[in-house]
Protein backbone atom coordinates (compact mmCIF):
# COMPACT_ATOMS: atom_id res chain seq x y z
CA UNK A 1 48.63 53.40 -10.88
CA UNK A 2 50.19 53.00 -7.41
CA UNK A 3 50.39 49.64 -5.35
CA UNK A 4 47.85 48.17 -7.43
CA UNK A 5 45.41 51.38 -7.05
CA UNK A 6 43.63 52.89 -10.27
CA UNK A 7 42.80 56.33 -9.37
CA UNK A 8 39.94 58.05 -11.79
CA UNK A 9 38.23 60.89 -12.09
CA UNK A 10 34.44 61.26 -12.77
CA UNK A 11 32.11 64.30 -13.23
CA UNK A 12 28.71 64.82 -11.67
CA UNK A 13 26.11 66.67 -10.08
CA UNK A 14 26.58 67.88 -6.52
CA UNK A 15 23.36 65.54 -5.18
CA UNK A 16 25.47 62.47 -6.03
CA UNK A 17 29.28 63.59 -5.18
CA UNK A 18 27.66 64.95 -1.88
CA UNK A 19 26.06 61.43 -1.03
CA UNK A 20 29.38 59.68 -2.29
CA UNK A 21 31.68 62.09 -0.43
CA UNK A 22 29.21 60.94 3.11
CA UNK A 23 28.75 57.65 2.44
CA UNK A 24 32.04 56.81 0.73
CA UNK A 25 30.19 54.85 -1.97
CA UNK A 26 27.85 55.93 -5.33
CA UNK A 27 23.80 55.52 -4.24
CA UNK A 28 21.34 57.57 -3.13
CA UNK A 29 18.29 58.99 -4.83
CA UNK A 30 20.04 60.91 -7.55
CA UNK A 31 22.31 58.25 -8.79
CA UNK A 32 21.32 56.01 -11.08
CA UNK A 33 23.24 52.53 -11.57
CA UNK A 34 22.14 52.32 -15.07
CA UNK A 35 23.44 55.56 -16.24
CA UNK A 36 26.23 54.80 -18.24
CA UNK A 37 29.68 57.33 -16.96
CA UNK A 38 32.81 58.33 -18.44
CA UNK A 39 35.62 58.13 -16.53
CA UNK A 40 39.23 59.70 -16.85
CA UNK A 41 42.73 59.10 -15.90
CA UNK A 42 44.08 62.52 -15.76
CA UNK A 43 42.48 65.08 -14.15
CA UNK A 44 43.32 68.24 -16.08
CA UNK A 45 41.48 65.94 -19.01
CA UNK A 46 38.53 65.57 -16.57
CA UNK A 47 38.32 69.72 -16.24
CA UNK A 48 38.43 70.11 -19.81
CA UNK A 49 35.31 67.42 -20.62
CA UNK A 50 33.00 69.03 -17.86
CA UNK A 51 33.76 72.20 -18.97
CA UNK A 52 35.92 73.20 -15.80
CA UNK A 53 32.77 71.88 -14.12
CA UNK A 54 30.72 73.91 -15.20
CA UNK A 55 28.86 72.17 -17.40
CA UNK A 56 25.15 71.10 -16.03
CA UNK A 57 25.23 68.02 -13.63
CA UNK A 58 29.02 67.87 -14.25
CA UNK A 59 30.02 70.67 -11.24
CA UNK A 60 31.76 68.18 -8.90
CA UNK A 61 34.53 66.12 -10.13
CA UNK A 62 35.61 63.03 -7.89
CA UNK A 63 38.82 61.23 -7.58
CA UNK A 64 37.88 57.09 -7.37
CA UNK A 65 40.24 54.67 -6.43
CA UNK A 66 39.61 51.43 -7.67
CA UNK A 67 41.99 48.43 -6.94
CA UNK A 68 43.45 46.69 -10.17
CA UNK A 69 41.54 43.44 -9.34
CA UNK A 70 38.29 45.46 -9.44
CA UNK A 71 39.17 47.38 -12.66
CA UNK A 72 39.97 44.40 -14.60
CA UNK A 73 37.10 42.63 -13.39
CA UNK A 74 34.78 45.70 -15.11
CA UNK A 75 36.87 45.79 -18.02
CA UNK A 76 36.64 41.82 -19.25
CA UNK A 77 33.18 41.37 -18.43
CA UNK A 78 32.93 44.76 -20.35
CA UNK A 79 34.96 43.35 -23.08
CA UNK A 80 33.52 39.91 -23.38
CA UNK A 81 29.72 41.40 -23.11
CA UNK A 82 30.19 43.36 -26.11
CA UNK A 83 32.13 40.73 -28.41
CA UNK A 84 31.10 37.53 -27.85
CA UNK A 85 28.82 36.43 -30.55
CA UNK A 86 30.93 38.59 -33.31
CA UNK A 87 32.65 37.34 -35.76
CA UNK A 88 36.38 37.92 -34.13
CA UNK A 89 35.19 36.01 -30.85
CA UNK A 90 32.52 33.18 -31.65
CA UNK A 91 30.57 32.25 -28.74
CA UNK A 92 26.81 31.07 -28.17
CA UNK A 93 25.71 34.29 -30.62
CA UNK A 94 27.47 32.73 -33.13
């Protein structure tokens, strides 16, 4: 991380890195913003799960920069999604 940047990497098809590469944002009528995505810190790491891209709808491989704010936004609503309501966090599931 670099002045509060978190740089990823993410694999997909070339319809969707083509439209994000133009339009400098995900969309388009390939991409799908209920498809779940992995996403990777290292990029070498990244290679290796899409199979050095070449793995099907895995050929293009993006670096995204997402500002720390943004990241841990994702991440607690993430977090408290999945564990309110359980027995280690009691909420309004409990």
């Amino acid at each position: 991380m670099r002045n509060n940047i978190l740089l990823v990497y993410q694999a997909f098809n070339p319809a969707i890195a083509a439209y994000a590469a133009e339009h400098r944002r995900f969309g388009g009528p390939a991409y799908s913003f209920n498809r779940m995505s992995w996403i990777k810190p290292n990029f070498l790491w990244m290679m290796y799960r899409a199979g050095r891209a070449a793995k099907p709808s895995q050929e293009r491989i993006l670096a995204i920069e997402y500002s720390r704010m943004f990241a841990s936004h994702i991440y607690y609503q993430n977090y408290s999604n999945r564990h309110v309501g359980t027995r280690k966090h009691p909420g309004k599931y409990s």
